[in-house]
Protein backbone atom coordinates (compact mmCIF):
# COMPACT_ATOMS: atom_id res chain seq x y z
CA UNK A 1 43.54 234.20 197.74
CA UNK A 2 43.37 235.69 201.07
CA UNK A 3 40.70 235.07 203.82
CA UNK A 4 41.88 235.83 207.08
CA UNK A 5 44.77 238.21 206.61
CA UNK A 6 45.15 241.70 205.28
CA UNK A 7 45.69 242.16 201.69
CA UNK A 8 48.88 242.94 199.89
CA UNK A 9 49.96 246.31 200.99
CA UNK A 10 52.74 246.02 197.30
CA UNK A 11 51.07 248.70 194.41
CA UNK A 12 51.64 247.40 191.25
CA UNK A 13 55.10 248.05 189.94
CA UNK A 14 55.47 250.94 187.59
CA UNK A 15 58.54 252.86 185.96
CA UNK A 16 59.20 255.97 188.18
CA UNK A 17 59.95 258.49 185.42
CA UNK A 18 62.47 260.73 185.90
CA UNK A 19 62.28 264.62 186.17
CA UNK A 20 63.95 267.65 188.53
CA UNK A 21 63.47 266.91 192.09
CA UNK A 22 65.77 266.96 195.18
CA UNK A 23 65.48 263.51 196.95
CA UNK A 24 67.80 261.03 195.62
CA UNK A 25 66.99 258.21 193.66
CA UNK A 26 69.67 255.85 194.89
CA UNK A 27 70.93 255.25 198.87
CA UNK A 28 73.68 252.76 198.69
CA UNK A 29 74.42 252.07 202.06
CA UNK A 30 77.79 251.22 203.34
CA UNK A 31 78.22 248.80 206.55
CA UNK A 32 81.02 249.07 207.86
CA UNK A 33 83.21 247.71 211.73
CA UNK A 34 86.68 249.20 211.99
CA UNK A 35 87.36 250.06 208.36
CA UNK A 36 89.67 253.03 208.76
CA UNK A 37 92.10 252.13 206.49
CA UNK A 38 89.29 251.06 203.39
CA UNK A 39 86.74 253.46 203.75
CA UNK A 40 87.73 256.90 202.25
CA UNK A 41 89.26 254.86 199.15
CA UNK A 42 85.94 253.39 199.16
CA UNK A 43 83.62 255.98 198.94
CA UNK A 44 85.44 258.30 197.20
CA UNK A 45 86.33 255.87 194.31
CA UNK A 46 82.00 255.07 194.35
CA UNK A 47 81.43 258.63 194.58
CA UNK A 48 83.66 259.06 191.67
CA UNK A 49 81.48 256.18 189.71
CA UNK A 50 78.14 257.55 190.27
CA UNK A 51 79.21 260.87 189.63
CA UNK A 52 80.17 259.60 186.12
CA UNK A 53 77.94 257.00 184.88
CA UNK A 54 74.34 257.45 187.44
CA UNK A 55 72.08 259.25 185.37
CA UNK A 56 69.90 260.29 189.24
CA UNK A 57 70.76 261.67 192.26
CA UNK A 58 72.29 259.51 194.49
CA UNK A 59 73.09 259.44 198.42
CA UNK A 60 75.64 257.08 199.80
CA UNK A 61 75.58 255.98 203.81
CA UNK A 62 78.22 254.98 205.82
CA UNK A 63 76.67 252.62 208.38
CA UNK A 64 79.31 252.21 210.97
CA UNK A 65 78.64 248.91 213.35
CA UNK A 66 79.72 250.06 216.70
CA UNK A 67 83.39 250.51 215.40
CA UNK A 68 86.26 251.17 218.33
CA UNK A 69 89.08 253.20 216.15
CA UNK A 70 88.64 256.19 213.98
CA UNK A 71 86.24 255.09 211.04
CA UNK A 72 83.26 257.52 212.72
CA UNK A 73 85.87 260.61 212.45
CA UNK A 74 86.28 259.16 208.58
CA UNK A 75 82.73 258.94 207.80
CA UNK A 76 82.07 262.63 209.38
CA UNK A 77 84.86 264.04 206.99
CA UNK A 78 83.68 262.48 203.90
CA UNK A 79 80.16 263.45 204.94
CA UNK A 80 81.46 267.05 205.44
CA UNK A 81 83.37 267.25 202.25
CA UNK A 82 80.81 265.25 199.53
CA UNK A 83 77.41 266.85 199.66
CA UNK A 84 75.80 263.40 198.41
CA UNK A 85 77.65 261.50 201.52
CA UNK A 86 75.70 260.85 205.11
CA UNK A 87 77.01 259.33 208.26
CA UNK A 88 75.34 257.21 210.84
CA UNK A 89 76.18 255.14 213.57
CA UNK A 90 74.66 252.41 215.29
CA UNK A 91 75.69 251.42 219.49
CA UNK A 92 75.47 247.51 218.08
CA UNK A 93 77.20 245.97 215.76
CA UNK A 94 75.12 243.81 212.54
CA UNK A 95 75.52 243.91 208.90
CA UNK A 96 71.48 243.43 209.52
CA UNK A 97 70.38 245.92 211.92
CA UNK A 98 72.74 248.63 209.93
CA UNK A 99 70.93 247.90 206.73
CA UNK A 100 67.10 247.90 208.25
CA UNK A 101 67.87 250.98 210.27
CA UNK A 102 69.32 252.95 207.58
CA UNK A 103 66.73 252.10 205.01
CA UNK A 104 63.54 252.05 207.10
CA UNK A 105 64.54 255.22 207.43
CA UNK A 106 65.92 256.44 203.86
CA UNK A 107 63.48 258.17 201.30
CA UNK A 108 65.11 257.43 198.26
CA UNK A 109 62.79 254.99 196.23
CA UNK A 110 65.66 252.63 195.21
CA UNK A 111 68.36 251.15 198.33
CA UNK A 112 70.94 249.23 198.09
CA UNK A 113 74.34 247.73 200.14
CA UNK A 114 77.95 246.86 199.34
CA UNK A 115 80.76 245.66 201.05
CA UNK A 116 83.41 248.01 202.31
CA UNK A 117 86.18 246.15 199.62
CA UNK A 118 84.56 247.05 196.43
CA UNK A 119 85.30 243.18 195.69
CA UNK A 120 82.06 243.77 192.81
CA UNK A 121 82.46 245.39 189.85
CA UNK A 122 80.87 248.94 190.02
CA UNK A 123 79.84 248.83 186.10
CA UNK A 124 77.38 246.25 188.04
CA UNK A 125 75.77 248.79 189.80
CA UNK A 126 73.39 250.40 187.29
CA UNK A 127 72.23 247.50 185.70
CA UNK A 128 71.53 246.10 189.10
CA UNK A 129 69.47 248.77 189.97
CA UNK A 130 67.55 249.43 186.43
CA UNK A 131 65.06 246.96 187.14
CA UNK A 132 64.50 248.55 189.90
CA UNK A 133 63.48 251.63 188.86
CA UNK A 134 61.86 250.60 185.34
CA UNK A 135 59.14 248.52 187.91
CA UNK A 136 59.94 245.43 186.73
CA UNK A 137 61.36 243.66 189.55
CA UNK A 138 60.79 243.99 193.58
CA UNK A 139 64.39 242.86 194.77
CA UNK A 140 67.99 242.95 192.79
CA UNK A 141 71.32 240.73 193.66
CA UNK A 142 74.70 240.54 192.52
CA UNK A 143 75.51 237.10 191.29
CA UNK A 144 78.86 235.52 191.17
CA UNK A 145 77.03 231.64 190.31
CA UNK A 146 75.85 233.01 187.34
CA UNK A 147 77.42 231.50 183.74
CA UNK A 148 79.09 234.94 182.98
CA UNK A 149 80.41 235.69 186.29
CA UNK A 150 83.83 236.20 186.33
CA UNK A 151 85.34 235.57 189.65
CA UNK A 152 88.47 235.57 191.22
CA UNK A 153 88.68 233.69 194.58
CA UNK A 154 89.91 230.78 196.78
CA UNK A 155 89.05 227.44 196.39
CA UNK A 156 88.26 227.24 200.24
CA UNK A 157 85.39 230.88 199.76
CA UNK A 158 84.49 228.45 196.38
CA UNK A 159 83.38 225.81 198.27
CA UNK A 160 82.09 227.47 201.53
CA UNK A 161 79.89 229.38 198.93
CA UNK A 162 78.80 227.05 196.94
CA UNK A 163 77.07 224.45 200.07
CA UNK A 164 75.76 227.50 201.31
CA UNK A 165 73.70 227.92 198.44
CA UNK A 166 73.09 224.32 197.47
CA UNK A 167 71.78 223.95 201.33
CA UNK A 168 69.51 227.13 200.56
CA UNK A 169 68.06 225.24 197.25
CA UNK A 170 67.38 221.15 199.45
CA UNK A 171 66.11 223.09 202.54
CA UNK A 172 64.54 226.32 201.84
CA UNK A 173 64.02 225.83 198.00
CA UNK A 174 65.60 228.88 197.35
CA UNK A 175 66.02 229.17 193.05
CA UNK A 176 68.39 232.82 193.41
CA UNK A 177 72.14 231.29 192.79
CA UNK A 178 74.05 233.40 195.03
CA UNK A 179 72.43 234.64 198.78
CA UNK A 180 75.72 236.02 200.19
CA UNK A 181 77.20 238.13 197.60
CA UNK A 182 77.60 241.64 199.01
CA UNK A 183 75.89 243.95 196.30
CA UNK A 184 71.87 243.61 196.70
CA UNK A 185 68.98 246.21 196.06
CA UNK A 186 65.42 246.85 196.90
CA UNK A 187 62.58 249.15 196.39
CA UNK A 188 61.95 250.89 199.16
CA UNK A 189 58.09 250.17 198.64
CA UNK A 190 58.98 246.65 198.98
CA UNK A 191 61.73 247.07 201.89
CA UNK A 192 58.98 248.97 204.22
CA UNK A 193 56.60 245.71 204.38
CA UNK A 194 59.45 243.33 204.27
CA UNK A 195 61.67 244.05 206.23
CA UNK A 196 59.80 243.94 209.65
CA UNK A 197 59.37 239.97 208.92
CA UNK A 198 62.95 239.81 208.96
CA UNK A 199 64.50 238.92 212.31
CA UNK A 200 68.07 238.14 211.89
CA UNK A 201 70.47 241.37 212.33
CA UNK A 202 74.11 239.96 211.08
CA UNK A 203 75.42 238.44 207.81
CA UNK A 204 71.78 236.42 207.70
CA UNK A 205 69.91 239.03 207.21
CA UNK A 206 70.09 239.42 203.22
CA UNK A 207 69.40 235.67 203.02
CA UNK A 208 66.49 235.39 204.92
CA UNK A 209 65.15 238.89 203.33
CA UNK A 210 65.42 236.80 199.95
CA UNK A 211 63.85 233.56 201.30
CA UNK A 212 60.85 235.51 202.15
CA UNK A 213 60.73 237.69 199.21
CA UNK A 214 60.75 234.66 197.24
CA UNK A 215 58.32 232.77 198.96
CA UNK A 216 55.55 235.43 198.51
CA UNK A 217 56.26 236.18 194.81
CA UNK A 218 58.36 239.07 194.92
CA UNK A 219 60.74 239.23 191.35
CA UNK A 220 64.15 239.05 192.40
CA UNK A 221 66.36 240.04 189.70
CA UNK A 222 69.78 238.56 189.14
CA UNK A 223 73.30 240.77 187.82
CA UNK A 224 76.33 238.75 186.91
CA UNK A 225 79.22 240.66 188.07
CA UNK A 226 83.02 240.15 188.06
CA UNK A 227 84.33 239.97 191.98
CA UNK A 228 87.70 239.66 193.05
CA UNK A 229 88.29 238.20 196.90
CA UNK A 230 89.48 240.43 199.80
CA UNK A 231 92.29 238.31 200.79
CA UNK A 232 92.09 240.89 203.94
CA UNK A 233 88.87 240.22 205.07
CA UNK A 234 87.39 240.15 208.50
CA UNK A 235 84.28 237.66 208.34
CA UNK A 236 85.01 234.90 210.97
CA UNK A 237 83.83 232.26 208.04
CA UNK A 238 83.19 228.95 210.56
CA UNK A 239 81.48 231.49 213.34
CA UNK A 240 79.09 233.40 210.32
CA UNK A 241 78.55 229.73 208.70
CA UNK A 242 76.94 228.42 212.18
CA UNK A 243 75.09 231.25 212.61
CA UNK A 244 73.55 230.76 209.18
CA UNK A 245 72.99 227.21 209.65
CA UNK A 246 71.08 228.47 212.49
CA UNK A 247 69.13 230.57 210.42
CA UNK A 248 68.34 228.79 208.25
CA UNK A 249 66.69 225.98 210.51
CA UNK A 250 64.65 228.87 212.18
CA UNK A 251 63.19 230.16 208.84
CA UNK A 252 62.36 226.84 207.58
CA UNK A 253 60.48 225.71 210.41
CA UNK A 254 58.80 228.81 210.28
CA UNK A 255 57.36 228.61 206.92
CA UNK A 256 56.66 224.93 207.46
CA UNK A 257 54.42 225.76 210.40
CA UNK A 258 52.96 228.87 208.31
CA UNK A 259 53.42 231.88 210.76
CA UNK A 260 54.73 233.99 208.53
CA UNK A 261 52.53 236.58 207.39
CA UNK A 262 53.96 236.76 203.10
CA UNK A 263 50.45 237.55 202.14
CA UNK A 264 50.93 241.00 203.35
CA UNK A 265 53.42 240.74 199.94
CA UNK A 266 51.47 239.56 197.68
CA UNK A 267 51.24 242.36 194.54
CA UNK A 268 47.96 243.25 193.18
CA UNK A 269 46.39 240.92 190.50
CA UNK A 270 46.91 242.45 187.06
CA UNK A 271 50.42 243.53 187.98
CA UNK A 272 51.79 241.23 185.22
CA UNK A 273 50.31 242.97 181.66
CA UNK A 274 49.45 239.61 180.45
CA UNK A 275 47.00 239.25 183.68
CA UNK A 276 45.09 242.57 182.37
CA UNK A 277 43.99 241.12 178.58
CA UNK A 278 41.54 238.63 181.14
CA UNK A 279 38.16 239.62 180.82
CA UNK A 280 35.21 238.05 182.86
CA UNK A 281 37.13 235.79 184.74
CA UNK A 282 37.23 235.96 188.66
CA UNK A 283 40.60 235.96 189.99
CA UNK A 284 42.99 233.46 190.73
CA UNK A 285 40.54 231.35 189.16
CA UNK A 286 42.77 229.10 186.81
CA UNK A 287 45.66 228.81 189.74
CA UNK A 288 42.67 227.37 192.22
CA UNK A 289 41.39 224.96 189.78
CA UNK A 290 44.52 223.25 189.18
CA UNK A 291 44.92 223.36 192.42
CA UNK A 292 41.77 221.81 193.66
CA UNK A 293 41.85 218.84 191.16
CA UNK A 294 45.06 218.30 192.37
CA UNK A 295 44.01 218.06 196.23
CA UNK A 296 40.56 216.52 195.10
CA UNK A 297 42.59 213.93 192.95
CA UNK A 298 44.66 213.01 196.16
CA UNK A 299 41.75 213.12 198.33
CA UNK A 300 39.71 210.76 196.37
CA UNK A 301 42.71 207.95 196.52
CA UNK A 302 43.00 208.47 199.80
CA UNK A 303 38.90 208.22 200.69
CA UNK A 304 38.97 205.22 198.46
CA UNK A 305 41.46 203.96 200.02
CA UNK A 306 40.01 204.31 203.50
CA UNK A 307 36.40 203.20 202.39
CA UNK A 308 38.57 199.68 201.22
CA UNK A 309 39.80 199.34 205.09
CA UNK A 310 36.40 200.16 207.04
CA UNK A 311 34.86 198.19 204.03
CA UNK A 312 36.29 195.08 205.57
CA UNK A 313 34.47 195.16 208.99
CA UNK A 314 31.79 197.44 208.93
CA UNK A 315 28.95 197.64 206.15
CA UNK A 316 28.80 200.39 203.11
CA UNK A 317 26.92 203.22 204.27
CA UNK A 318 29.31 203.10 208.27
CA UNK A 319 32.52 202.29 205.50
CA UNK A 320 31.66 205.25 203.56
CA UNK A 321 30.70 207.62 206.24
CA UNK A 322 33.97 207.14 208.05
CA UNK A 323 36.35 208.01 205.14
CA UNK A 324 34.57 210.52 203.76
CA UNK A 325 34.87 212.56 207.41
CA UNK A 326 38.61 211.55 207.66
CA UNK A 327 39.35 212.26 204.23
CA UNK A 328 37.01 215.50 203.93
CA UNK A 329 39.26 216.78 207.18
CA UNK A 330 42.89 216.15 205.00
CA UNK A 331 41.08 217.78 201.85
CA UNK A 332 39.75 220.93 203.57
CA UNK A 333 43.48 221.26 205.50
CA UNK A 334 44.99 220.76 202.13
CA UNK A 335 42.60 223.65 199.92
CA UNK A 336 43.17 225.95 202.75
CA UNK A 337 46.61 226.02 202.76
CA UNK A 338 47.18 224.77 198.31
CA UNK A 339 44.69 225.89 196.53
CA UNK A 340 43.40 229.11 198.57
CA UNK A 341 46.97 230.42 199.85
CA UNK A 342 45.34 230.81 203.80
CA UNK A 343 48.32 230.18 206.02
CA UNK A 344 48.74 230.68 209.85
CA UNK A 345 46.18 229.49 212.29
CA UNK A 346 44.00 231.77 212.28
CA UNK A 347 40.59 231.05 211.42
CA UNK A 348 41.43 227.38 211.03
CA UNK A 349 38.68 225.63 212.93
CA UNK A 350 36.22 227.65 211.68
CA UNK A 351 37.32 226.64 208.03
CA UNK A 352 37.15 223.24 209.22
CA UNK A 353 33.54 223.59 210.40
CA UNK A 354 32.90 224.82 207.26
CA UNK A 355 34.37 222.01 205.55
CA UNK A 356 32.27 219.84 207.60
CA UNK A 357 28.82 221.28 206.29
CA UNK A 358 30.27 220.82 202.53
CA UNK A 359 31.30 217.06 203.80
CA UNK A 360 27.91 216.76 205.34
CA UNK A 361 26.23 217.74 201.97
CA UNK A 362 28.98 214.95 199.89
CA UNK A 363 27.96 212.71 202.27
CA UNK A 364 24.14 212.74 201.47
CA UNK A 365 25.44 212.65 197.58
CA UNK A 366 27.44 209.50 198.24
CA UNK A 367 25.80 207.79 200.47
CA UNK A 368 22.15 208.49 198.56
CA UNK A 369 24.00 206.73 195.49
CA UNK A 370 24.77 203.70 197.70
CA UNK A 371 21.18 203.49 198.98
CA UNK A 372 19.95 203.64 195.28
CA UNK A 373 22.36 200.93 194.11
CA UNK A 374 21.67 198.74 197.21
CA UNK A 375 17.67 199.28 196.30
CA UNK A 376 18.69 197.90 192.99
CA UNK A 377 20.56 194.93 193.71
CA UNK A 378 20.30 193.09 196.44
CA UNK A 379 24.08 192.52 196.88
CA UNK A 380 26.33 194.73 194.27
CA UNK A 381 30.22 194.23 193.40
CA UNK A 382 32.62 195.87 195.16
CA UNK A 383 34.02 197.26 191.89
CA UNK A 384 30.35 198.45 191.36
CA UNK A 385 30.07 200.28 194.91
CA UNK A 386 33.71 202.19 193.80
CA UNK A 387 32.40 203.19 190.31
CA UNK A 388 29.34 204.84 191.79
CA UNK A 389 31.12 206.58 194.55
CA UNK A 390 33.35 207.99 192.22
CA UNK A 391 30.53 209.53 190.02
CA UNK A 392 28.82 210.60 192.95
CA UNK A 393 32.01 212.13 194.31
CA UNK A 394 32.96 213.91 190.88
CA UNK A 395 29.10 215.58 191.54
CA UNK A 396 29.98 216.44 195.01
CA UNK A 397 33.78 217.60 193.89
CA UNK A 398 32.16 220.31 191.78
CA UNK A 399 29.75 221.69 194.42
CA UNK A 400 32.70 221.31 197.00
CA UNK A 401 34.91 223.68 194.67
CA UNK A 402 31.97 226.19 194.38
CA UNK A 403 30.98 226.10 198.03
CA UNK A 404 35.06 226.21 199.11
CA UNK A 405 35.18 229.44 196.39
CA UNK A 406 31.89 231.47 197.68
CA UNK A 407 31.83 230.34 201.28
CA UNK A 408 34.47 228.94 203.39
CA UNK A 409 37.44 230.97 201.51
CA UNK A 410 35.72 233.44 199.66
CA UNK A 411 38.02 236.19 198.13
CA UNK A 412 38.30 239.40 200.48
CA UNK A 413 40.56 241.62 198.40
CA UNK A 414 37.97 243.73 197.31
CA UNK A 415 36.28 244.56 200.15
CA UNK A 416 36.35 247.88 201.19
CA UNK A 417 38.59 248.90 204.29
CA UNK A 418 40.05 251.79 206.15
CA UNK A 419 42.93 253.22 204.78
CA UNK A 420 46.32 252.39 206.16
CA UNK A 421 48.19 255.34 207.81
CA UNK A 422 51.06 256.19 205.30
CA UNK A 423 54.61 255.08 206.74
CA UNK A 424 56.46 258.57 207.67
CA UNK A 425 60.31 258.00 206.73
CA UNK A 426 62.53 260.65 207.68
CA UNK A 427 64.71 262.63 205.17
CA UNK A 428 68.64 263.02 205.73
CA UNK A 429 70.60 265.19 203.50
CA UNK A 430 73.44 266.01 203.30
CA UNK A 431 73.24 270.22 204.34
CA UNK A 432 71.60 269.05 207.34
CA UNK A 433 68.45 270.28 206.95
CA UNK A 434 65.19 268.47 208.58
CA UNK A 435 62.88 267.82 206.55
CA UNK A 436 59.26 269.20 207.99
CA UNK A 437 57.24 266.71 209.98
CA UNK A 438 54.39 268.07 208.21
CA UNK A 439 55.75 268.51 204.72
CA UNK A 440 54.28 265.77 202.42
CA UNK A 441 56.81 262.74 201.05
CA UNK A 442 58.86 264.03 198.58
CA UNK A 443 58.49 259.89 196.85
CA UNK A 444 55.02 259.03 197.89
CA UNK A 445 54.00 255.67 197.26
CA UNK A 446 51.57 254.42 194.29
CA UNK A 447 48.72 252.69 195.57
CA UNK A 448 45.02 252.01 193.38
CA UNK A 449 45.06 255.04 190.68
CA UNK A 450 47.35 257.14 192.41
CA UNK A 451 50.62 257.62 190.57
CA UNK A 452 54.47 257.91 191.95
CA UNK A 453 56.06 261.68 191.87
CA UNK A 454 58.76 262.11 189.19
CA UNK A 455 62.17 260.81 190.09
CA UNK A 456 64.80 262.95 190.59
CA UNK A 457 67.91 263.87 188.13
CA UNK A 458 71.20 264.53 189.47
CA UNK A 459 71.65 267.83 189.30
CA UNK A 460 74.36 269.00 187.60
CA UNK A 461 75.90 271.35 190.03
CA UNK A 462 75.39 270.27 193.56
CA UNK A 463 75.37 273.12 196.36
CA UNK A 464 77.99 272.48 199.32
CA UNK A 465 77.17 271.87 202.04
CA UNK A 466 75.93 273.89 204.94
CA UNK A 467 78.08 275.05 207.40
CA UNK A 468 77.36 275.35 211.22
CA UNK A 469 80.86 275.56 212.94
CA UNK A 470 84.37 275.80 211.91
CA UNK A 471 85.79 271.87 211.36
CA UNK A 472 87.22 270.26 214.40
CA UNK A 473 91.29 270.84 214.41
CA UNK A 474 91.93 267.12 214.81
CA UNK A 475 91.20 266.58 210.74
CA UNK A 476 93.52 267.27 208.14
CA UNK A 477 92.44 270.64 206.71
CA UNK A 478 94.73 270.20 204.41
CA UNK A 479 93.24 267.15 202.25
CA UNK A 480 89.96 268.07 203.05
CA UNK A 481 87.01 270.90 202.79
CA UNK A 482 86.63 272.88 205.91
CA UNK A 483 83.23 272.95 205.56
CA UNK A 484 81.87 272.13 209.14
CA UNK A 485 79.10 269.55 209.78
CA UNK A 486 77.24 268.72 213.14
CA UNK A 487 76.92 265.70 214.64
CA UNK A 488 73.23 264.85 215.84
CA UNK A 489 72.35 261.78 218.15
CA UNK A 490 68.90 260.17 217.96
CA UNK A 491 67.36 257.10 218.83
CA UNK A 492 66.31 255.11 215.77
CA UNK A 493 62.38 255.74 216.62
CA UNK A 494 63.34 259.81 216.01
CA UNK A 495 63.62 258.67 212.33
CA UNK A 496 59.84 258.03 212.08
CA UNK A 497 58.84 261.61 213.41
CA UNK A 498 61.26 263.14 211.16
CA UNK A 499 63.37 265.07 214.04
CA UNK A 500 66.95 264.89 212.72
CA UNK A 501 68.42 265.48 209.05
CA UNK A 502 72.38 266.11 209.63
CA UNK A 503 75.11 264.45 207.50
CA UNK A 504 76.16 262.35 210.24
CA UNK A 505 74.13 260.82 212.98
CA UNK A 506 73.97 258.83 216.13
CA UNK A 507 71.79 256.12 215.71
CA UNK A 508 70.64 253.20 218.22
CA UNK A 509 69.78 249.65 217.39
CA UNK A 510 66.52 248.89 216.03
CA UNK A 511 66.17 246.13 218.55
CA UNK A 512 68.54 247.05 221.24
CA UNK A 513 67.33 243.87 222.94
CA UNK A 514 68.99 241.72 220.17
CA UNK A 515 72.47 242.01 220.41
CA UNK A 516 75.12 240.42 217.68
CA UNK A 517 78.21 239.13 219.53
CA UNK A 518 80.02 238.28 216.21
CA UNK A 519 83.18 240.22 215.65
CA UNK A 520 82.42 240.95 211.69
CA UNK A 521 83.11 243.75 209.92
């Protein structure tokens, strides 16, 4: 239930059937800071996989962080000698800002990240993204927690690990077993609304992008893989640990104090096939009852509790007046946030002087019942005062719900409203070629009865790529294709207006403001 907020921009999930197409269905992006030495084994032995066993066409990105020795020269020759391989580059460095800039502006329907060192299994890499694909879940992780994990590591990672994720479950009540394992994926349909809530741009960033997915009913989907440790790993583990820490306290008081905007998240009702065998039954209608007995069950302890107090030095009708206001404040605080889902401040002390005209009608209930029972004995039991106020509050419980329901939170989803412009994502392939600004998405978006284009196969003999210029002499011509590529720079806003589209590109920081001093990889 959302009031003062816009609705769920998420379509209902669907499969994305699969047919002859260019785009790619997969982007797995590749962050990497200084990785000369790993990163050609690296793609070429994933290359090697998805050429094998990945049914779709496939891109994979080589993010580089801002690296100082010669991994951008490795990323442009792989670029130039796999057609499915792109290049970018970002001035900052962030495991977090590489990811959001590279997939806000990807146009393959399913992303996804790894670490540099392969520690994960690749046979993990198509079941982690069938969900995916098949619509049934939003968000996709590696696991190395789970019961069938098999994991080879030291007992110092173990533990580090481990209270990472137990401090994600007592402070954030996270219920997905492993946040930092390097091997996630996401739809981009979900990645284009979430991602702007996500603020952190280093090693957080995949944990908070979970947190939040989580808290606004996202499915997160959960792959045991086998993982072996990179004893030769970079990660500064007490520097990324405090920044985490740090994280983590800023997220939680966040969602405590409710300015987070998840409803913008939520997915459509009927999403779930059970939801669609309901028939004359308003929604959300069974989730707010429960709800508001359980508020109005609370409420009505505490009012009786309160009437008790003022009871003891004022008379009945002042007693009951005075907790009803107090407790009909709590109880309208409590539906608002429980029972309706209206978070944020927005529209708050308007609710409240809603509230108030619904406490102003429980309060003629209630204190009408005293006057009668006062009119009928001269000086009634206490016991006898309580057992009428609850009757008349179980009256004024049921008009509260309706008048809550129709009135003060009433259900806006429906309600007709101006389209939202369609989010332009720009279109990088490998030949270099631009995709038109005015050209229509090659994956657009379901949304109401519209459905999603057919997903693309892999075809099964890929054109090289196009070539511009002979290759610089500096690369060895003699372990790789001379095919030539060109090296574009853009800022990251030129991704929106769809003005570049070569291999490899120059790429700014999303938020060049926010920069990552950690020296990770």
């Amino acid at each position: 239930m959302r009031t003062d907020s816009s609705p769920g921009n998420l379509p209902a999930r669907e499969h994305l059937p699969a047919t002859d197409a260019g785009t790619p269905v997969l982007d797995v992006v590749i962050p990497v800071y200084n990785e000369e030495k790993d990163l050609q084994p690296c793609v070429l032995r994933l290359h090697e996989h998805l050429k094998r066993t990945f049914p779709y066409a496939f891109r994979i990105t080589v993010a580089d962080n801002a690296s100082t020795d010669t991994t951008p020269q490795v990323a442009a020759r792989l670029a130039a000698r796999l057609p499915e391989v792109v290049s970018c580059r970002l001035e900052q460095k962030g495991r977090g800002r590489a990811l959001r800039t590279v997939w806000s502006a990807s146009d393959a329907p399913v992303l996804a990240y790894m670490d540099v060192d392969l520690s994960t299994d690749l046979n993990a890499l198509l079941p982690l993204v069938a969900p995916l694909i098949s619509g049934h879940s939003d968000l996709a992780i590696g696991s190395r927690l789970a019961r069938s994990s098999r994991v080879v590591r030291g007992a110092k990672r173990e533990f580090i690990s481990r209270s990472y994720n137990l401090i994600l479950r007592g402070s954030l009540q996270a219920r997905f077993s492993d946040a930092q394992c390097g091997f996630k994926a996401i739809r981009r349909d979900v990645a284009q609304v979430l991602l702007p809530l996500v603020e952190d741009s280093g090693w957080f960033f995949d944990t908070e992008m979970l947190v939040l997915a989580e808290r606004a009913g996202l499915r997160i989907h959960e792959v045991p893989v086998d993982w072996v440790d990179d004893p030769d790993s970079t990660v500064h583990i007490v520097r990324t640990a405090t920044d985490d820490l740090k994280g983590v306290w800023r997220v939680g008081r966040a969602l405590a104090g409710g300015s987070l905007s998840l409803d913008r998240l939520a997915r459509p009702f009927g999403d779930d096939p059970r939801d669609r065998e309901l028939t004359d039954v308003p929604k959300g209608l069974a989730r707010q009852l429960v709800g508001f007995c359980v508020v109005g069950g609370l409420s009505t302890l505490f009012y009786l509790l309160l009437y008790s107090g003022f009871r003891s030095f004022s008379g009945s009708q002042v007693a009951n007046a005075l907790a009803l206001l107090v407790s009909a404040v709590a109880n309208t605080a409590a539906n608002r946030r429980l029972t309706f889902g209206v978070r944020g401040r927005g529209g708050a002390v308007r609710h409240q002087a809603q509230g108030l005209v619904v406490f102003g009608i429980g309060l003629v209930l209630t204190s009408g019942s005293l006057a009668a029972l006062n009119a009928a004995t001269n000086d009634p039991a206490h016991s006898t005062e309580l057992a009428v106020l609850i009757a008349a509050n179980l009256a004024a419980t049921v008009l509260r719900f309706l008048l809550f329901r129709a009135w003060v939170f009433p259900d806006r989803r429906d309600e007709p409203s101006a389209p939202a412009p369609s989010p332009v994502v720009a279109s990088h392939h490998p030949g270099g070629h631009a995709a038109h600004p005015a050209a229509p998405h090659p994956m657009p978006v379901r949304h109401g009865g519209a459905a999603h284009q057919p997903l693309p196969q892999r075809p099964t003999a890929p054109a090289a790529p196009a070539s511009s210029s002979p290759a610089p002499a500096s690369y060895d011509s003699t372990s790789y294709d001379t095919n030539a590529y060109d090296t574009a720079s853009f800022r990251a806003g030129d991704a929106a207006d769809r003005t570049w589209g070569d291999s490899t590109m120059q790429m700014q920081a999303v938020r060049p403001h926010d920069h990552d001093p950690r020296n990770a990889r």
